[in-house]
C-alpha atoms as a PDB file:
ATOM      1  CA  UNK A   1      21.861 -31.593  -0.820  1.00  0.00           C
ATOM      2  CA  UNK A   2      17.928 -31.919  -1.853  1.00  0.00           C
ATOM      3  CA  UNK A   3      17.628 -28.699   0.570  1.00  0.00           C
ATOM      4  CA  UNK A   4      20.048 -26.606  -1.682  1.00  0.00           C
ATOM      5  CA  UNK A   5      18.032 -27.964  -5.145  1.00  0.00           C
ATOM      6  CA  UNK A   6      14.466 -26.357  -3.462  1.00  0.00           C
ATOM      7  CA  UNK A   7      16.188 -23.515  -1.724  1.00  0.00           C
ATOM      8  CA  UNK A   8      18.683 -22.118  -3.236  1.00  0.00           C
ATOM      9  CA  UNK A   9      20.199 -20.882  -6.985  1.00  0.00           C
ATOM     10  CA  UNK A  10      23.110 -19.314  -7.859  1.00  0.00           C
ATOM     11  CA  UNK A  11      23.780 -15.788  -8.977  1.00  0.00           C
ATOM     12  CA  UNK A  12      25.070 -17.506 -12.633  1.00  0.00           C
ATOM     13  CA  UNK A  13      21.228 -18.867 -12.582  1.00  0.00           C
ATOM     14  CA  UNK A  14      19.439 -15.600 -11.314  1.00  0.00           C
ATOM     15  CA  UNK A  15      21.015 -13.935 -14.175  1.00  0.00           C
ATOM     16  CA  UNK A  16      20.022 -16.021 -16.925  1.00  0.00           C
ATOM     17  CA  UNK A  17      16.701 -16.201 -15.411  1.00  0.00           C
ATOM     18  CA  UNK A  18      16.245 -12.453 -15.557  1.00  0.00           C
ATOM     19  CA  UNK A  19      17.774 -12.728 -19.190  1.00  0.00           C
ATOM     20  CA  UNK A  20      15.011 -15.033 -20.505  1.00  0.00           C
ATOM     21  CA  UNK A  21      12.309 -12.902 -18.736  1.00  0.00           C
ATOM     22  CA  UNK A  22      13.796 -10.052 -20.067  1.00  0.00           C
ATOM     23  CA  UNK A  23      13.971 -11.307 -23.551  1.00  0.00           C
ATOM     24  CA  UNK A  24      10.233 -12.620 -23.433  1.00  0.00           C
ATOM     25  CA  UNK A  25       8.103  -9.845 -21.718  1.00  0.00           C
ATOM     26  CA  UNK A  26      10.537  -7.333 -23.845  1.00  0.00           C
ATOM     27  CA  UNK A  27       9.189  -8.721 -27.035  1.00  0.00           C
ATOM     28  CA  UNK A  28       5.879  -9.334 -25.603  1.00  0.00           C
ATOM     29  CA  UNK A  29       5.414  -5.253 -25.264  1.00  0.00           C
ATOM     30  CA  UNK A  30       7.521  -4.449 -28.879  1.00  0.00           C
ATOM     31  CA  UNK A  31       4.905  -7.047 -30.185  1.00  0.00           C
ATOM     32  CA  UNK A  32       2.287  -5.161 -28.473  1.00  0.00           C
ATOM     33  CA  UNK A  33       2.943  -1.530 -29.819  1.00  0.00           C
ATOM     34  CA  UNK A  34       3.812  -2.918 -33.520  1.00  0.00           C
ATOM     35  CA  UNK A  35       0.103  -4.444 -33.010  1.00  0.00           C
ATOM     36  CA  UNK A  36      -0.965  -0.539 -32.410  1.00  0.00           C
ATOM     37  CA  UNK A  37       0.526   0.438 -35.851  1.00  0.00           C
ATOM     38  CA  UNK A  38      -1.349  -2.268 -37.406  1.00  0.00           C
ATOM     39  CA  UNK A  39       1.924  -4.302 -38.108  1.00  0.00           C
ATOM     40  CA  UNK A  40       1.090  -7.437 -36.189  1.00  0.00           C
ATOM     41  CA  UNK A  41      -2.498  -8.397 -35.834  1.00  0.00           C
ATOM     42  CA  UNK A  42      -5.653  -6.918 -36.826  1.00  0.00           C
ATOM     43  CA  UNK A  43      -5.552  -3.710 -34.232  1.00  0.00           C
ATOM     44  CA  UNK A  44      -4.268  -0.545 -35.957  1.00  0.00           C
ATOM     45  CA  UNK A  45      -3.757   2.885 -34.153  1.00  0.00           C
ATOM     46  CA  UNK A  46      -7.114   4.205 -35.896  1.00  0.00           C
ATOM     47  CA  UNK A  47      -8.990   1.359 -33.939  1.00  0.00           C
ATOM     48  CA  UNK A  48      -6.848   1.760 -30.353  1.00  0.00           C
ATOM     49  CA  UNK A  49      -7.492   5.687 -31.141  1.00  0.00           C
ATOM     50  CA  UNK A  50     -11.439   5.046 -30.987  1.00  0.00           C
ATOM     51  CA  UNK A  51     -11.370   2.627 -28.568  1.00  0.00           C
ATOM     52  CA  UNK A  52      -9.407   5.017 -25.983  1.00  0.00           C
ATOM     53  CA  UNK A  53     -12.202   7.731 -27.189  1.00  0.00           C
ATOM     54  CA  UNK A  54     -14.944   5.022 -26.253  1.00  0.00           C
ATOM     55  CA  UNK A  55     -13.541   5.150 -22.907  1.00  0.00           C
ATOM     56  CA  UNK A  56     -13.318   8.938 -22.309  1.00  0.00           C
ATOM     57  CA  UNK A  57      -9.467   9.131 -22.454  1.00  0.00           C
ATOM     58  CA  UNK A  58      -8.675  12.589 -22.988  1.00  0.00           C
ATOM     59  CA  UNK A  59      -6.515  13.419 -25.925  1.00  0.00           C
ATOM     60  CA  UNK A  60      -7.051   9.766 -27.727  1.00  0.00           C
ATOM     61  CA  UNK A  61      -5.054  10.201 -30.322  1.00  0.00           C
ATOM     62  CA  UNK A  62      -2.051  11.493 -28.677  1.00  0.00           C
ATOM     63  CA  UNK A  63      -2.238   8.897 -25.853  1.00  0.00           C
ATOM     64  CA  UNK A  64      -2.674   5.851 -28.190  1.00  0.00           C
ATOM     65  CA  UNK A  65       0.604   7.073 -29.460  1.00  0.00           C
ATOM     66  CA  UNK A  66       2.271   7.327 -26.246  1.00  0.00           C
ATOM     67  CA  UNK A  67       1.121   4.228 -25.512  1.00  0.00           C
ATOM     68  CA  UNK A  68       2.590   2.680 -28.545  1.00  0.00           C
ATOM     69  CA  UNK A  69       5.422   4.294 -28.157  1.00  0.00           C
ATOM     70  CA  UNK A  70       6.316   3.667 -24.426  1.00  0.00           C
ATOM     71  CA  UNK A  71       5.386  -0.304 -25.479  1.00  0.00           C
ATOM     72  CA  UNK A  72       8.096   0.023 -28.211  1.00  0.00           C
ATOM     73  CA  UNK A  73      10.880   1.840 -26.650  1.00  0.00           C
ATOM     74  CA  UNK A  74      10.046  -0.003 -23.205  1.00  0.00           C
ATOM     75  CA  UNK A  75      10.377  -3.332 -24.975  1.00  0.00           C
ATOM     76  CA  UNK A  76      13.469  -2.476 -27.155  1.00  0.00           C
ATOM     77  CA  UNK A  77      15.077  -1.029 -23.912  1.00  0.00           C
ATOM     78  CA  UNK A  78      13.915  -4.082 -21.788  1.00  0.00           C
ATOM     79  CA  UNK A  79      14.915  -6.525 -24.254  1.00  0.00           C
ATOM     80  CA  UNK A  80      18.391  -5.187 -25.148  1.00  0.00           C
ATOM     81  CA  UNK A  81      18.932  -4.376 -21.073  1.00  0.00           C
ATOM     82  CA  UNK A  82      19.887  -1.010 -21.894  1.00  0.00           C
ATOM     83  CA  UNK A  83      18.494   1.498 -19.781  1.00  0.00           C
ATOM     84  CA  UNK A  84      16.465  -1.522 -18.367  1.00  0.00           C
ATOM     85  CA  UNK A  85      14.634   0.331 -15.483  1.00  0.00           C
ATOM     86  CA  UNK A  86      13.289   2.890 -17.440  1.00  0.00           C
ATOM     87  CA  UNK A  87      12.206   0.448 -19.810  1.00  0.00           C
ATOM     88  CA  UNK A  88      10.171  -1.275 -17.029  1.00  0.00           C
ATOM     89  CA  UNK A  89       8.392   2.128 -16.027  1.00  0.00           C
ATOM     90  CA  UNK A  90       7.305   3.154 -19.515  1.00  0.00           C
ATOM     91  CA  UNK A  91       5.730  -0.722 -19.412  1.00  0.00           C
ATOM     92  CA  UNK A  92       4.333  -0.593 -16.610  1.00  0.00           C
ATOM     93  CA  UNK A  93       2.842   2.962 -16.500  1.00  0.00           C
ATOM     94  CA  UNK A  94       1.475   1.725 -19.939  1.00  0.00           C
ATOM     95  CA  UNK A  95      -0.113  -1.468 -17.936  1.00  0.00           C
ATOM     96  CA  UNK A  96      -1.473   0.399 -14.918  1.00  0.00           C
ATOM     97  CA  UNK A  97      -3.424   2.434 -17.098  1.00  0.00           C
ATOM     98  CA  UNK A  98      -4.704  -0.503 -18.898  1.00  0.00           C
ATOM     99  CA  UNK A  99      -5.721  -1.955 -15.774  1.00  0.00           C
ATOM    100  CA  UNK A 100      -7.680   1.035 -14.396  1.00  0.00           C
ATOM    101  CA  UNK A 101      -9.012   2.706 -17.713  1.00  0.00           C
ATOM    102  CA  UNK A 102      -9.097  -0.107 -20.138  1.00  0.00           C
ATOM    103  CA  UNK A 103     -10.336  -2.973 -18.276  1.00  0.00           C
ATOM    104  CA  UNK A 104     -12.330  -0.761 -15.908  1.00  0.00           C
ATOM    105  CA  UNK A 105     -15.229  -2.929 -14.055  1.00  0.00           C
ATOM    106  CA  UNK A 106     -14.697  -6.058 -16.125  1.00  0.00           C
ATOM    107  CA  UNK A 107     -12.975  -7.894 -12.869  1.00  0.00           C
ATOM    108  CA  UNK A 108     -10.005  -9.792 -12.902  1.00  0.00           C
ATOM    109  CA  UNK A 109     -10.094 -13.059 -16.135  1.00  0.00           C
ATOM    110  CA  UNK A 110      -9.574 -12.225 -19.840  1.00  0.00           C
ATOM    111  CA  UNK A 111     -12.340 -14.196 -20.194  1.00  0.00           C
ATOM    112  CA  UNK A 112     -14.754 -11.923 -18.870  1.00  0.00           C
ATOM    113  CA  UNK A 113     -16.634 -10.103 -21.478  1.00  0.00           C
ATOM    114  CA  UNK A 114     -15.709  -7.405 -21.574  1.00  0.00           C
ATOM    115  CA  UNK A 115     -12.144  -8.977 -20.830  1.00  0.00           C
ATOM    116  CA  UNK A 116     -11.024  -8.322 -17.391  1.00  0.00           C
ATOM    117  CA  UNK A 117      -7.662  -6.782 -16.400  1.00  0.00           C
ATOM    118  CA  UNK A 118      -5.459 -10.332 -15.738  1.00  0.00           C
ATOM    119  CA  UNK A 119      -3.070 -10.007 -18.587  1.00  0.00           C
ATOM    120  CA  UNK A 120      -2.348  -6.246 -17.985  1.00  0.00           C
ATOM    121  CA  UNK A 121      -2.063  -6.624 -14.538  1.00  0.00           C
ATOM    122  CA  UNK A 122       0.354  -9.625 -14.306  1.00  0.00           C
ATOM    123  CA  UNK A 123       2.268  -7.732 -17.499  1.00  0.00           C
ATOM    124  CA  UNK A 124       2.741  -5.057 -14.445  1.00  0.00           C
ATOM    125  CA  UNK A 125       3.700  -7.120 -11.698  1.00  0.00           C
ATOM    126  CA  UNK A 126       6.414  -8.828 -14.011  1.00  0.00           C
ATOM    127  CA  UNK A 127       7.191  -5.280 -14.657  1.00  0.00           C
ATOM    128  CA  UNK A 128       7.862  -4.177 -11.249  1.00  0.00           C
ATOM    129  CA  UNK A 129       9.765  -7.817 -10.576  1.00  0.00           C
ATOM    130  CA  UNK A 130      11.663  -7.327 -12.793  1.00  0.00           C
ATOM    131  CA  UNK A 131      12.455  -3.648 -12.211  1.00  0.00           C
ATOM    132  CA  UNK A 132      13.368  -4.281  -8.554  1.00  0.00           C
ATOM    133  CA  UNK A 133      15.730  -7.269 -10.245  1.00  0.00           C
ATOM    134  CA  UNK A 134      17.469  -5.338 -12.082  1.00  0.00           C
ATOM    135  CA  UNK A 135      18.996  -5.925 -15.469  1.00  0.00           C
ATOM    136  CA  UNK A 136      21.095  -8.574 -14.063  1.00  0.00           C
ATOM    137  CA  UNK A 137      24.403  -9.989 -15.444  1.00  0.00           C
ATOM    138  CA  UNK A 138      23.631 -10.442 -18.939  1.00  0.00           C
ATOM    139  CA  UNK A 139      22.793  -7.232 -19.986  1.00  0.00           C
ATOM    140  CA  UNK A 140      24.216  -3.982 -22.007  1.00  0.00           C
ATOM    141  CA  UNK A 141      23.708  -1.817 -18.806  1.00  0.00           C
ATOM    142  CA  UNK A 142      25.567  -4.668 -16.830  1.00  0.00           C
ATOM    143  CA  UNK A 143      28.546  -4.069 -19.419  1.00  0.00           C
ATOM    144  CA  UNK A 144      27.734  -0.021 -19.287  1.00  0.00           C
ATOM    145  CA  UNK A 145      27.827   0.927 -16.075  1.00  0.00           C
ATOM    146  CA  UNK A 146      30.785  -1.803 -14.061  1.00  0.00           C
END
């Protein structure tokens, strides 16, 4: 019996773990791209706009607002678990260019000054968990597409 408690779950509990993941790294990215329109935090798209140009990002301004906006539609879409897979691509393309442009030779810890690429880099690894999950039971595409 101890074997099935460290080995095994049950679809009922895969589900609701993909929910609360779902739920948290959805509003984790929403939170993120409001934080680009200067909504929550101190950042504001004029600052994300010049730090992108900083980096030698072509087109700054337009890709600070595709960032912002992939963050936002990719977190309302992962969130809701509507169109869920799509809403893990727009995150994670977001986070893979964070890792190699924005956090380019600072190594791995957010402590690193300049910060290193940890917290975009697991953000894109729950990503692609997540996307190979699926939207799992609890979900608007689960109610969608059965």
């Amino acid at each position: 019996m101890l074997d099935q408690f460290f080995l095994y779950g049950s679809p009922q509990i895969d589900d609701l773990a993909v929910l609360i993941a779902r739920i948290f790294i959805g509003v984790c990215f929403i939170v993120h791209g409001l934080g680009k329109l200067g909504l929550v935090g101190t950042g504001n798209m004029a600052g994300f706009t010049g730090w992108l140009k900083s980096l030698g990002v072509p087109f700054p301004a337009a890709q600070a607002r595709a960032a912002m906006a992939s963050e936002i539609l990719g977190g309302v879409l992962i969130t809701l678990g509507l169109c869920t897979r799509v809403g893990y691509l727009l995150c994670f393309f977001v986070m893979l260019v964070a890792v190699v442009l924005g956090h380019r030779g600072a190594g791995y810890l957010i402590t690193n000054n300049p910060p290193g690429n940890e917290y975009a880099l697991n953000l894109a690894v729950i990503c692609v968990v997540l996307f190979l999950l699926g939207p799992g039971a609890y979900s608007l595409d689960a109610h969608l597409w059965r």
